[in-house]
Protein backbone atom coordinates (compact mmCIF):
# COMPACT_ATOMS: atom_id res chain seq x y z
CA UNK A 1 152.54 84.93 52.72
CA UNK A 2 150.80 82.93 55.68
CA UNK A 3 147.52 84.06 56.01
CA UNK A 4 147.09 86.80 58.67
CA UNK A 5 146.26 84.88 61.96
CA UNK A 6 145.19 88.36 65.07
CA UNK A 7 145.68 85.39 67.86
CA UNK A 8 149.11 83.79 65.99
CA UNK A 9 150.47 87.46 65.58
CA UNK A 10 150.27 88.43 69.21
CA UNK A 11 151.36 84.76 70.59
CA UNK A 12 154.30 85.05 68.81
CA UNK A 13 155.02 88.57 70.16
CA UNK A 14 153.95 87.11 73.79
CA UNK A 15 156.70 84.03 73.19
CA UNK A 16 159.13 87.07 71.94
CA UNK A 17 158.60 88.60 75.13
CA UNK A 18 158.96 85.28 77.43
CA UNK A 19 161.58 84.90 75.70
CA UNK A 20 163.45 87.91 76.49
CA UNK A 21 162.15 88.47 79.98
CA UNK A 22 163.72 84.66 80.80
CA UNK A 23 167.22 86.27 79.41
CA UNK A 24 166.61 89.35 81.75
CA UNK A 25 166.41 87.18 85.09
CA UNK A 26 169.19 85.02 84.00
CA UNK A 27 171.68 88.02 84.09
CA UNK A 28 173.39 88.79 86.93
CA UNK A 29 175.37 92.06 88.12
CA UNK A 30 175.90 93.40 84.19
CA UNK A 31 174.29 96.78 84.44
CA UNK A 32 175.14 97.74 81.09
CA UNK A 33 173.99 94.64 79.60
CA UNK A 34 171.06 94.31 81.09
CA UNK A 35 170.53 97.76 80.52
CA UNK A 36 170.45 97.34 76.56
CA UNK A 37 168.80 94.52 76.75
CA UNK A 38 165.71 95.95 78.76
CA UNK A 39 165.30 98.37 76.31
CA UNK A 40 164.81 95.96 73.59
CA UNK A 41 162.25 94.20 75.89
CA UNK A 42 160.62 97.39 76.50
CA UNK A 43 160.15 99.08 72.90
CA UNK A 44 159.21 95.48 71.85
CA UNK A 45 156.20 95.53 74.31
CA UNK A 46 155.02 99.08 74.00
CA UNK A 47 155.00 98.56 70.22
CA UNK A 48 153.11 95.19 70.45
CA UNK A 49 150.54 96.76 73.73
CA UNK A 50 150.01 99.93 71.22
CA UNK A 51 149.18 97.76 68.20
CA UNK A 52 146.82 95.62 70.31
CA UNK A 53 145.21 97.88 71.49
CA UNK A 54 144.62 99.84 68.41
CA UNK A 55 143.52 96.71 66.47
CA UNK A 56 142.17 93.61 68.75
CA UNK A 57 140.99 95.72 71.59
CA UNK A 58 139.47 98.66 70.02
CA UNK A 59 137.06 95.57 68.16
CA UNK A 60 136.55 94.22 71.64
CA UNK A 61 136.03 97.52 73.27
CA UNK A 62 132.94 98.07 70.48
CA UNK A 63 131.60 94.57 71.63
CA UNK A 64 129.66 94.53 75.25
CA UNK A 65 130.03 90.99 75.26
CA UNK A 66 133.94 91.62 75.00
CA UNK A 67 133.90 95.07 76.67
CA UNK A 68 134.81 94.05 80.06
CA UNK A 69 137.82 92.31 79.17
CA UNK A 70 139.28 94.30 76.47
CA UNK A 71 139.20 97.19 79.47
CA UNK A 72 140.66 95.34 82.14
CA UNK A 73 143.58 93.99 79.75
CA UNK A 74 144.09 97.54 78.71
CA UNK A 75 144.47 98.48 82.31
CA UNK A 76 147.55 95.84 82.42
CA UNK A 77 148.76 96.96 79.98
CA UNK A 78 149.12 100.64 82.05
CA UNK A 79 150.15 98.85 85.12
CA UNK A 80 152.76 97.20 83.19
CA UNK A 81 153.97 100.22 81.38
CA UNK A 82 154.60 102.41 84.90
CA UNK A 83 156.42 99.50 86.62
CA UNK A 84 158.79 99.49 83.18
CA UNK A 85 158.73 102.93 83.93
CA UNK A 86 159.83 103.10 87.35
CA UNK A 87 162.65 100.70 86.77
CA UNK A 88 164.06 102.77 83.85
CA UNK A 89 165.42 105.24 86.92
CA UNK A 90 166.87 102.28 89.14
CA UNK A 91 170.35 101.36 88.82
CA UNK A 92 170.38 98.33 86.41
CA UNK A 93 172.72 96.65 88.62
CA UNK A 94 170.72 97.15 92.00
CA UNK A 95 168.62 94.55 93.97
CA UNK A 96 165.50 96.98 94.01
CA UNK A 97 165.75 97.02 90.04
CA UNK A 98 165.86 92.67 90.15
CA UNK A 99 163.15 92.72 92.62
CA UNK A 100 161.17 95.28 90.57
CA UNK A 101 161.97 93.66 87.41
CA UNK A 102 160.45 90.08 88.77
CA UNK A 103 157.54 91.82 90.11
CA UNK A 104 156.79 93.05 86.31
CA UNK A 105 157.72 89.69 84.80
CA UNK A 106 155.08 87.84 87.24
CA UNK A 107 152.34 91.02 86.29
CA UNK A 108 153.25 90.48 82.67
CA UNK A 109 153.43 86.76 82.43
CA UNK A 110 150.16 86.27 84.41
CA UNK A 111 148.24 88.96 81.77
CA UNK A 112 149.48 87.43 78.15
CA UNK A 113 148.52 83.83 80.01
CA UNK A 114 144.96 85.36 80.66
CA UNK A 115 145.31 87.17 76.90
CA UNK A 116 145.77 83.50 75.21
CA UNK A 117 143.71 81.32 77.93
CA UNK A 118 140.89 83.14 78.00
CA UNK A 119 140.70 86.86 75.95
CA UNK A 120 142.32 85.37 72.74
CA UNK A 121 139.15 82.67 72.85
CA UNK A 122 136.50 84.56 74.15
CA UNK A 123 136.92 87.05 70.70
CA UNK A 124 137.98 83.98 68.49
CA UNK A 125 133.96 82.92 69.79
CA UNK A 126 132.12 86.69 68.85
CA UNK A 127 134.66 87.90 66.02
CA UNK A 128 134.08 86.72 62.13
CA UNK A 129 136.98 85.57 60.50
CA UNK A 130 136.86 88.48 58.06
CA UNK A 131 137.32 91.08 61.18
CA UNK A 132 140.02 88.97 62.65
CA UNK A 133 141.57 88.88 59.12
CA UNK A 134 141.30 93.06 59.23
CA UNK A 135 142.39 93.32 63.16
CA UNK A 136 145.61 90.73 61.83
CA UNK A 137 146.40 93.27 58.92
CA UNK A 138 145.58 96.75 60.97
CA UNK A 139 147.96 95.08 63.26
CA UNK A 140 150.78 94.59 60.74
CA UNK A 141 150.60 97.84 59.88
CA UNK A 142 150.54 99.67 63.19
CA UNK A 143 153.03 97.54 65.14
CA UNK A 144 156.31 99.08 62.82
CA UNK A 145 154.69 102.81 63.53
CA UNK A 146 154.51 102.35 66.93
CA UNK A 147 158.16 100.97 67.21
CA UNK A 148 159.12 103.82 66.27
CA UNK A 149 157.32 105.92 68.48
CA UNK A 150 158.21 104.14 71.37
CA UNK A 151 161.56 104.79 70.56
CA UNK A 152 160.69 108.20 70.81
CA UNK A 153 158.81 107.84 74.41
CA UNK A 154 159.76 107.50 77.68
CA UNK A 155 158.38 104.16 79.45
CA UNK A 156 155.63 105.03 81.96
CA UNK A 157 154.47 107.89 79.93
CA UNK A 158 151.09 109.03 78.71
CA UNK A 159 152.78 110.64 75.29
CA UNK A 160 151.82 108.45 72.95
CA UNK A 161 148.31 109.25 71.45
């Protein structure tokens, strides 16, 4: 087993979700399809925001020199969440859902590019290697749990404790 890398575990969830938000704007008048395939996008994300947060940022969050940013990516992370959230009751097919869905993919895109340019380093900097080792493995753990509560929750809601 590769040895448990906090920064390589979320990057790889961040290309993931690049990945699959590309696929999203290339489809074009397939409700149904993009339908499915936005729910994949958005259990994948509130799994990997949950995890995150329960692992990397709750370490920041106990940090004052990483406070601040831990706090304002968690707030993304909300924003991002009720926008999925609105656009779960648009018709799939509809220009307000497209023009929703690209003002998401810009909110998203711009917050994992501040996550890797300049959160992912600033903790790299204050964290030991032996607490990013422990934030890499709490996040293991936690991201399959909170798959399956996603499934469970409605985008855009405040259920998941």
């Amino acid at each position: 087993m590769a040895q448990a890398d906090i920064y390589a575990d979320l990057k790889r969830d961040h290309d993931k979700h690049r990945e699959l938000l590309k696929q999203l704007a290339e489809l074009k008048g397939d409700g149904a399809k993009r339908q499915s395939l936005f729910e994949t996008f958005r259990l994948e994300i509130a799994a990997h925001a949950a995890a995150e947060e329960e692992s990397l940022y709750a370490t920041m969050l106990g940090n004052p020199d990483l406070r601040d940013e831990a706090r304002h990516s968690v707030a993304e992370h909300k924003e991002v969440d009720d926008l999925i959230g609105e656009m779960m009751d648009l018709d799939f097919a509809s220009d307000e859902w497209e023009s929703k869905f690209f003002h998401m993919r810009h909110r998203y895109e711009h917050h994992i590019d501040e996550e890797e340019e300049e959160m992912f380093p600033a903790a790299d900097k204050e964290l030991d290697a032996e607490t990013e080792r422990k934030l890499a493995a709490v996040y293991e753990e936690r991201k399959p749990k909170e798959l399956e509560l996603a499934k469970a929750a409605p985008a855009g809601g405040d259920e998941r404790e």
